[in-house]
C-alpha atoms as a PDB file:
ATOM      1  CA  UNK A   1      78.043 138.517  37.329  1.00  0.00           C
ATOM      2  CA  UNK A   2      77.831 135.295  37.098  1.00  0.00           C
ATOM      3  CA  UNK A   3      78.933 132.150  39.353  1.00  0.00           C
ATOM      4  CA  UNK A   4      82.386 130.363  39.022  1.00  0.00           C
ATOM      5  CA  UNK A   5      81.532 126.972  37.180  1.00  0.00           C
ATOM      6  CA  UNK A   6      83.963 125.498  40.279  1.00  0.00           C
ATOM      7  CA  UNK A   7      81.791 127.344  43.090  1.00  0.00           C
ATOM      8  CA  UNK A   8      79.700 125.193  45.463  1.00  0.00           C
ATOM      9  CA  UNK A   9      76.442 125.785  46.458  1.00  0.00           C
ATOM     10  CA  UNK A  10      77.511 127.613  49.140  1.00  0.00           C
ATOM     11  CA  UNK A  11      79.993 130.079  47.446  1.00  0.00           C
ATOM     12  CA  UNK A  12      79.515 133.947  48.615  1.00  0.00           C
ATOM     13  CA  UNK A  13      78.097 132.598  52.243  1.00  0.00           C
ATOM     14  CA  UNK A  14      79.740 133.766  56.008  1.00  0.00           C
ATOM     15  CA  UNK A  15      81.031 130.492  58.145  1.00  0.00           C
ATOM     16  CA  UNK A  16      78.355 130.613  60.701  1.00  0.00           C
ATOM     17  CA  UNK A  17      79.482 131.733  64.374  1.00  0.00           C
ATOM     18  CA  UNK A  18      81.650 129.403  66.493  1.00  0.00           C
ATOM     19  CA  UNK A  19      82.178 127.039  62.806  1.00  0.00           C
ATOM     20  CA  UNK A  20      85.102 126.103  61.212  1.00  0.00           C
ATOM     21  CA  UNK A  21      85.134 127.077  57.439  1.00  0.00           C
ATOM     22  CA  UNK A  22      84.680 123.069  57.081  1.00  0.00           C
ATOM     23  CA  UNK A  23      81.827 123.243  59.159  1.00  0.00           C
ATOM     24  CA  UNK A  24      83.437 122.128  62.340  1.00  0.00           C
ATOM     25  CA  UNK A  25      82.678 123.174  65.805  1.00  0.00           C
ATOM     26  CA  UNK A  26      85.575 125.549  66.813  1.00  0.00           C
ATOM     27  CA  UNK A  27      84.910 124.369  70.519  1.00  0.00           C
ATOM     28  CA  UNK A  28      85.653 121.008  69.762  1.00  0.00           C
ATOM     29  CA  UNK A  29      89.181 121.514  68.640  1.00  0.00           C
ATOM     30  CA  UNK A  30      90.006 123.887  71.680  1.00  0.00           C
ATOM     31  CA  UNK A  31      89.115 121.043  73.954  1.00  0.00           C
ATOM     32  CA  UNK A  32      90.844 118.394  72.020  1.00  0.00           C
ATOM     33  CA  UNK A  33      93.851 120.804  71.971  1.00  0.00           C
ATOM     34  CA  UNK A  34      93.239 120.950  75.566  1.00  0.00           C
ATOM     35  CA  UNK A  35      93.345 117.654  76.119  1.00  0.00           C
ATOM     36  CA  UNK A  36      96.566 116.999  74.280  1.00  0.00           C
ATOM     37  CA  UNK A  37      97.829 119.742  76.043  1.00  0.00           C
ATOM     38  CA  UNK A  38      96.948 118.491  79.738  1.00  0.00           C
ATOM     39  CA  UNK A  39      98.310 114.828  78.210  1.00  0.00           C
ATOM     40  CA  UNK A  40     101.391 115.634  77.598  1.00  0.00           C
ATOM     41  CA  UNK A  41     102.569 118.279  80.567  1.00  0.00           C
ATOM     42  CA  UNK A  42     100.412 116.502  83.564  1.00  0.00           C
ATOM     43  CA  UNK A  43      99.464 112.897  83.039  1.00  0.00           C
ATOM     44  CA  UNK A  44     103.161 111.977  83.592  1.00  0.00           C
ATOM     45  CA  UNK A  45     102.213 113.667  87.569  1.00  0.00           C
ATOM     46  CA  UNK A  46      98.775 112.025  87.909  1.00  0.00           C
ATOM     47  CA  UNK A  47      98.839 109.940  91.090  1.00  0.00           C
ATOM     48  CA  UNK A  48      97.676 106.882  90.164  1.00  0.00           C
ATOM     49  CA  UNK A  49      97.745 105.155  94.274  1.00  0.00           C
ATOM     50  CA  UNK A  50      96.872 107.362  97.344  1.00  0.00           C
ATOM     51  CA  UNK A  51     100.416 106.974  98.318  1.00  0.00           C
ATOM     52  CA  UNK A  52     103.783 106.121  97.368  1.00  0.00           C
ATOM     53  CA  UNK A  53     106.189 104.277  99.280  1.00  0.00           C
ATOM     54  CA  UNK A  54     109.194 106.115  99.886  1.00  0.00           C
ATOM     55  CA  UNK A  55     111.284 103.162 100.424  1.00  0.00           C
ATOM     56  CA  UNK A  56     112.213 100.255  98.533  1.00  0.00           C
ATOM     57  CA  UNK A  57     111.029  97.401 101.205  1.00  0.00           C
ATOM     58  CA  UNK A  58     108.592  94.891 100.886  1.00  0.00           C
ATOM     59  CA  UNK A  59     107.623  96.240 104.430  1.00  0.00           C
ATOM     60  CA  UNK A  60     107.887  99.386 106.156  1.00  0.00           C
ATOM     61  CA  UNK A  61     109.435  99.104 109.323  1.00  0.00           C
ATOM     62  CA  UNK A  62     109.637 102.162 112.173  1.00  0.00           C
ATOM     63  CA  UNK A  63     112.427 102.996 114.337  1.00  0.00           C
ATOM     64  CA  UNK A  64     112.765 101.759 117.849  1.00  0.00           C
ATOM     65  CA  UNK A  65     116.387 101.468 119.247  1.00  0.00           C
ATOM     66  CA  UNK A  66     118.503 102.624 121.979  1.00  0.00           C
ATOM     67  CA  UNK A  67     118.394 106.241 120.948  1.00  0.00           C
ATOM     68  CA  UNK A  68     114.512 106.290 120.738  1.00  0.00           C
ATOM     69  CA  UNK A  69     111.643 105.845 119.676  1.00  0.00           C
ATOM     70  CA  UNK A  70     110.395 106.553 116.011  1.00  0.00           C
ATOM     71  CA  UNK A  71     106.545 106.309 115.965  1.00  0.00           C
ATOM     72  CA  UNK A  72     104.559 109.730 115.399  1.00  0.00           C
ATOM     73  CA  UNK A  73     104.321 111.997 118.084  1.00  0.00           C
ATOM     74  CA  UNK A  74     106.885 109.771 120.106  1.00  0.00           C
ATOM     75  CA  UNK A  75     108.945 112.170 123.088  1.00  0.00           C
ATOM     76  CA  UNK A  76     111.978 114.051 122.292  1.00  0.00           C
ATOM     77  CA  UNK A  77     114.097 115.687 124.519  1.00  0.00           C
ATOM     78  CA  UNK A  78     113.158 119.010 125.675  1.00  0.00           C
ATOM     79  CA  UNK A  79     109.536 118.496 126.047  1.00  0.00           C
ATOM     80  CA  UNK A  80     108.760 117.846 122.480  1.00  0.00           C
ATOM     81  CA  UNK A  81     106.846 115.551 120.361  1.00  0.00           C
ATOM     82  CA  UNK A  82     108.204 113.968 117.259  1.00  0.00           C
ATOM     83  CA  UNK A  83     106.360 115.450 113.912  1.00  0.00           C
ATOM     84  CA  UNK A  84     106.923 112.509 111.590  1.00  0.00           C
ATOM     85  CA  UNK A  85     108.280 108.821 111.486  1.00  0.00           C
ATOM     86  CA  UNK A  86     111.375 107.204 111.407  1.00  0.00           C
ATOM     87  CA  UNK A  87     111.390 104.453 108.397  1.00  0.00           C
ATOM     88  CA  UNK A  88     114.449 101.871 109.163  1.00  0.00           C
ATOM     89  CA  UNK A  89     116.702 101.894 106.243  1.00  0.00           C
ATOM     90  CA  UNK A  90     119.901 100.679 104.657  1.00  0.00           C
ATOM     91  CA  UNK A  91     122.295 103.299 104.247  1.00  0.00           C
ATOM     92  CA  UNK A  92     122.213 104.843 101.049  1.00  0.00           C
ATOM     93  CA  UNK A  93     119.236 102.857  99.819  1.00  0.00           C
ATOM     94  CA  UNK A  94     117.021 105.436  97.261  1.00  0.00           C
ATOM     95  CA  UNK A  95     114.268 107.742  98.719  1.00  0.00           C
ATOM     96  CA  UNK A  96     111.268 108.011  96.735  1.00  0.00           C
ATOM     97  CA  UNK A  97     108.670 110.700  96.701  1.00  0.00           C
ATOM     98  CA  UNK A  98     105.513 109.647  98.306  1.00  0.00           C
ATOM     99  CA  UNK A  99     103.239 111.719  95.769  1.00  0.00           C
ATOM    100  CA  UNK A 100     103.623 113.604  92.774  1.00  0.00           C
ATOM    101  CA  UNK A 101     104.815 117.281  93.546  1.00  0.00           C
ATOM    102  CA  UNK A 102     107.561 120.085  93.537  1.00  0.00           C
ATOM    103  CA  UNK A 103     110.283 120.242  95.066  1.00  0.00           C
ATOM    104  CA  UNK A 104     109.961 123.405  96.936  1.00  0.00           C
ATOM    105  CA  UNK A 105     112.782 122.970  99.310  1.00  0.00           C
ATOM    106  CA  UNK A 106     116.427 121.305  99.610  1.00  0.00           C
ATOM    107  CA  UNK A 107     118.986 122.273 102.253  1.00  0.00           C
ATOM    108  CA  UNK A 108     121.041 121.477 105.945  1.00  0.00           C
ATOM    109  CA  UNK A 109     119.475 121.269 109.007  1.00  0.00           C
ATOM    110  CA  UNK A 110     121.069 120.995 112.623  1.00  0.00           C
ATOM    111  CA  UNK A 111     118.833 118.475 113.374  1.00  0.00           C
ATOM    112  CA  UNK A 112     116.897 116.931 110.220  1.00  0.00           C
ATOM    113  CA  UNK A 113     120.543 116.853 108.289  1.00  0.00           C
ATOM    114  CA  UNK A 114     120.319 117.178 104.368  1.00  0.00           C
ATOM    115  CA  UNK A 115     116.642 116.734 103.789  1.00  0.00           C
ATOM    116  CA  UNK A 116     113.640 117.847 100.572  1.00  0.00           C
ATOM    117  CA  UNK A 117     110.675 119.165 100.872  1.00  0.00           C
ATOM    118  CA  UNK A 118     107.931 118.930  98.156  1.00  0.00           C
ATOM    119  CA  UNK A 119     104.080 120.474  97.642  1.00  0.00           C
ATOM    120  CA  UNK A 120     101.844 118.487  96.433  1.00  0.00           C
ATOM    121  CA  UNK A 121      98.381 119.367  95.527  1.00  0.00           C
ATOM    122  CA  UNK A 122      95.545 119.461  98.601  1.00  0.00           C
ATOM    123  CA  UNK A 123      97.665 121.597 100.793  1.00  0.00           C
ATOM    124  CA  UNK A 124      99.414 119.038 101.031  1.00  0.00           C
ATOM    125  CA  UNK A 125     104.245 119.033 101.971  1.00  0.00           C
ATOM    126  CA  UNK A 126     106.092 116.118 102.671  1.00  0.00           C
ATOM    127  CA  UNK A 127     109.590 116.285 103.966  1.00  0.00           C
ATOM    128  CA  UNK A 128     112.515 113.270 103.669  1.00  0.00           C
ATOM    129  CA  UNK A 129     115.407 113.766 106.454  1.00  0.00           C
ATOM    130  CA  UNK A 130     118.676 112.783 107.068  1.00  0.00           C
ATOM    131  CA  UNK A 131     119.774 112.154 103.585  1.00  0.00           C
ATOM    132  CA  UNK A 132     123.043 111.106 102.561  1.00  0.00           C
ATOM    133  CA  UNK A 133     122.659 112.578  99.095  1.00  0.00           C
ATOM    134  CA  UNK A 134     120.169 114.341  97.170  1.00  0.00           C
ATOM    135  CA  UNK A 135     119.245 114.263  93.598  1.00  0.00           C
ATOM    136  CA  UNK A 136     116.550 117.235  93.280  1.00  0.00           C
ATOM    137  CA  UNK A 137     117.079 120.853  93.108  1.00  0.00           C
ATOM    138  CA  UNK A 138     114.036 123.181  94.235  1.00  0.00           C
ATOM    139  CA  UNK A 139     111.562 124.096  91.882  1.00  0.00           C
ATOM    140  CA  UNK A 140     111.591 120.766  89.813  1.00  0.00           C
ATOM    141  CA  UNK A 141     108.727 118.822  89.265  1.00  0.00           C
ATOM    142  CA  UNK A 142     108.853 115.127  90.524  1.00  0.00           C
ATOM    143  CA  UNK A 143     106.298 112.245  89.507  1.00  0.00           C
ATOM    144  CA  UNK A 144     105.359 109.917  92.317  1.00  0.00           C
ATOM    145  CA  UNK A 145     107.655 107.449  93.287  1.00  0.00           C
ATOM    146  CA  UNK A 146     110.564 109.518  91.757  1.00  0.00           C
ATOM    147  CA  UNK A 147     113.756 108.580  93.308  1.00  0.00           C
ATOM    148  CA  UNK A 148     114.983 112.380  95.467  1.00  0.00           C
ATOM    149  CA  UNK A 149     118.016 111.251  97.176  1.00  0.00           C
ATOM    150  CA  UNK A 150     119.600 108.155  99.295  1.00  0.00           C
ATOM    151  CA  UNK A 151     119.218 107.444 102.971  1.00  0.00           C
ATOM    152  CA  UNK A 152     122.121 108.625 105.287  1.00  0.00           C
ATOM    153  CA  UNK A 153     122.892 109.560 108.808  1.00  0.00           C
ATOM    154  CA  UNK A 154     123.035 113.234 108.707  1.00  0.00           C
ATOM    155  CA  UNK A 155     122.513 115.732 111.045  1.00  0.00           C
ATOM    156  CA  UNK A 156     121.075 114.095 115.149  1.00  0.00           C
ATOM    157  CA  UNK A 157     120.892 110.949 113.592  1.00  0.00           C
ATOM    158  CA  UNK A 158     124.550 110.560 113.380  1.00  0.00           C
ATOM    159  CA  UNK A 159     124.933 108.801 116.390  1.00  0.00           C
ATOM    160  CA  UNK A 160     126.441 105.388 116.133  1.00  0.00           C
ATOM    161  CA  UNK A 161     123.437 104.088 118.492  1.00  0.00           C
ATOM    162  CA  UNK A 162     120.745 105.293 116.005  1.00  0.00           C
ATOM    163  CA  UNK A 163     119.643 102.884 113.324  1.00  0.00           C
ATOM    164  CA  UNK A 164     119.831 104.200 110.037  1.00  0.00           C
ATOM    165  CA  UNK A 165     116.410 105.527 108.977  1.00  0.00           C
ATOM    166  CA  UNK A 166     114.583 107.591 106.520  1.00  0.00           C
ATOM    167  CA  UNK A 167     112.558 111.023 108.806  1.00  0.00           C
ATOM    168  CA  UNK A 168     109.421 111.188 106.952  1.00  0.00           C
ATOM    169  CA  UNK A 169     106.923 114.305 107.507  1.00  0.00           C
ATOM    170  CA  UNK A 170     104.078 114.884 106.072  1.00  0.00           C
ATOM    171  CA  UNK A 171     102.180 118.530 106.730  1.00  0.00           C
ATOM    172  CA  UNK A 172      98.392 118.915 106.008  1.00  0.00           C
ATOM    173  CA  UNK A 173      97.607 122.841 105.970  1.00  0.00           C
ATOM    174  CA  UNK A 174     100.495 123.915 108.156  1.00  0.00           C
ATOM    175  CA  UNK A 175      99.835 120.949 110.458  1.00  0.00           C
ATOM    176  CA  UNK A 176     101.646 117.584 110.829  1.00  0.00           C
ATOM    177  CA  UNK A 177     100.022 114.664 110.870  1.00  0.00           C
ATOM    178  CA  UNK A 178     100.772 110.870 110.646  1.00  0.00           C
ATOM    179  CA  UNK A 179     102.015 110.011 107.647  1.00  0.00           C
ATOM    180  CA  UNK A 180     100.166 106.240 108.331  1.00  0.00           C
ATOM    181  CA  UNK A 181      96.946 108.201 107.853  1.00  0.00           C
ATOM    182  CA  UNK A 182      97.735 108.595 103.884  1.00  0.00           C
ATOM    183  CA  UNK A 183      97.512 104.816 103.972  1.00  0.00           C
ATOM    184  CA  UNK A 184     101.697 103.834 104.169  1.00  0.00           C
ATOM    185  CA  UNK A 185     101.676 100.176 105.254  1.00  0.00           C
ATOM    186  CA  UNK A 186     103.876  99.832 108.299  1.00  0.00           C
ATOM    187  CA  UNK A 187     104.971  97.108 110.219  1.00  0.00           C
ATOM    188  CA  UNK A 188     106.002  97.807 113.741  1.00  0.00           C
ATOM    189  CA  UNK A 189     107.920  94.995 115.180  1.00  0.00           C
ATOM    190  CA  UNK A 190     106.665  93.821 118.967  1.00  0.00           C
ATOM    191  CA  UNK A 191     110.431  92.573 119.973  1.00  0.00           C
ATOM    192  CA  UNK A 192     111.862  96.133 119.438  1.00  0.00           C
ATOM    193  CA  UNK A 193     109.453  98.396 122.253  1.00  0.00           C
ATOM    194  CA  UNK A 194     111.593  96.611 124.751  1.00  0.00           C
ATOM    195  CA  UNK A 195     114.902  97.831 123.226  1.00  0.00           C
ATOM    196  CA  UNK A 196     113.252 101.515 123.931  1.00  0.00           C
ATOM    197  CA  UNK A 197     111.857 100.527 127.134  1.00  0.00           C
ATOM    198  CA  UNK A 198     115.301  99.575 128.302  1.00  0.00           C
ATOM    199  CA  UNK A 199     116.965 102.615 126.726  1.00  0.00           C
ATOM    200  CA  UNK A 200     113.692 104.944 128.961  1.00  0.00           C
ATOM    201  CA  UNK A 201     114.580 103.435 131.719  1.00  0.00           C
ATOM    202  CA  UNK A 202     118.333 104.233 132.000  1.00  0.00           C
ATOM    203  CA  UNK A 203     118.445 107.517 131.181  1.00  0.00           C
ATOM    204  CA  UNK A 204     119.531 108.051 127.823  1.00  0.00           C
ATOM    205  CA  UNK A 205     118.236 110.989 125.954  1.00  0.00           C
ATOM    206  CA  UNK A 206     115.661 110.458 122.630  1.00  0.00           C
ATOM    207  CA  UNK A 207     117.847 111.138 119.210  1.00  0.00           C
ATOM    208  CA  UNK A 208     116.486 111.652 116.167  1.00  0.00           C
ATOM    209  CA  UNK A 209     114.134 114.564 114.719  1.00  0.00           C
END
């Protein structure tokens, strides 16, 4: 039989393992599919700086007022030690998530009021407290510096001698640790220790989570 005038050189022949029929590596367009792919569903949640900040202030400023004190590890009534840091805030000014994640958590608690709670990646849960309003439900995705609710004075920081403040957490492998470590820039005003020192020294009891 003979060949179609319109055959190429090539006519009757197998593609050759792992080829296109043009020729083409079939590896190569997996990975650029791939790469579209990871473009479009997890760019948008890359986290382009170490850390976000979850407030919008040209400084970050912790607690210190009559109520207590709102460094890490500060003393709370009852023998305990405070797991996060209190970040003073006008009310109902946005909260912002500190790193890309999900929101794994939103509810009431006696003490931390309305609060979220996201994973991120590297074992990595941060926690926002005492929210007037939030505007995440669990299991959505956030990008970093997503706005997930408003400052407010819920749950033991209700009292009208506590400063308005954002309760940050951050958890590291079940552990808490100082959420300064992920490189937050605060500024810790000298003038306010002797507001707390004052409040020590007559008694009252330390509020806040």
């Amino acid at each position: 039989m003979r060949r179609p005038l319109d055959a190429g050189p090539g006519f009757g022949r197998r593609p050759l393992l792992g080829m296109s029929p043009r020729g083409a590596p079939l590896w190569i367009g997996m990975l650029v599919g791939s790469l579209v792919t990871w473009t479009v569903t997890e760019l948008p949640y890359v986290n382009w700086h170490p850390v976000a900040s979850p407030l919008e202030a040209s400084s970050l400023i912790i607690r210190q007022d009559a109520k207590g004190d709102g460094r890490f590890l500060a003393p709370r009534s009852g023998g305990r030690r405070h797991q996060g840091i209190d970040l003073v805030a006008d009310l109902h000014c946005p909260v912002r998530a500190i790193r890309s994640g999900t929101v794994v958590q939103v509810g009431v608690h006696r003490g931390l009021g309305r609060f979220v709670e996201l994973e991120h990646r590297q074992h990595l849960h941060s926690v926002y407290a005492h929210l007037d309003e939030v505007l995440v439900e669990a299991g959505a995705r956030v990008r970093q510096g997503t706005q997930i609710g408003t400052v407010g004075k819920t749950g033991n920081a209700r009292h009208r001698w506590i400063t308005p403040h954002l309760h940050l957490e951050v958890v590291r492998d079940g552990e808490p640790i100082d959420p300064q470590s992920l490189g937050l820039p605060i500024a810790e005003p000298v003038a306010s220790r002797l507001v707390t020192r004052l409040a020590g020294d007559s008694g009252h009891e330390q509020g806040g989570e």
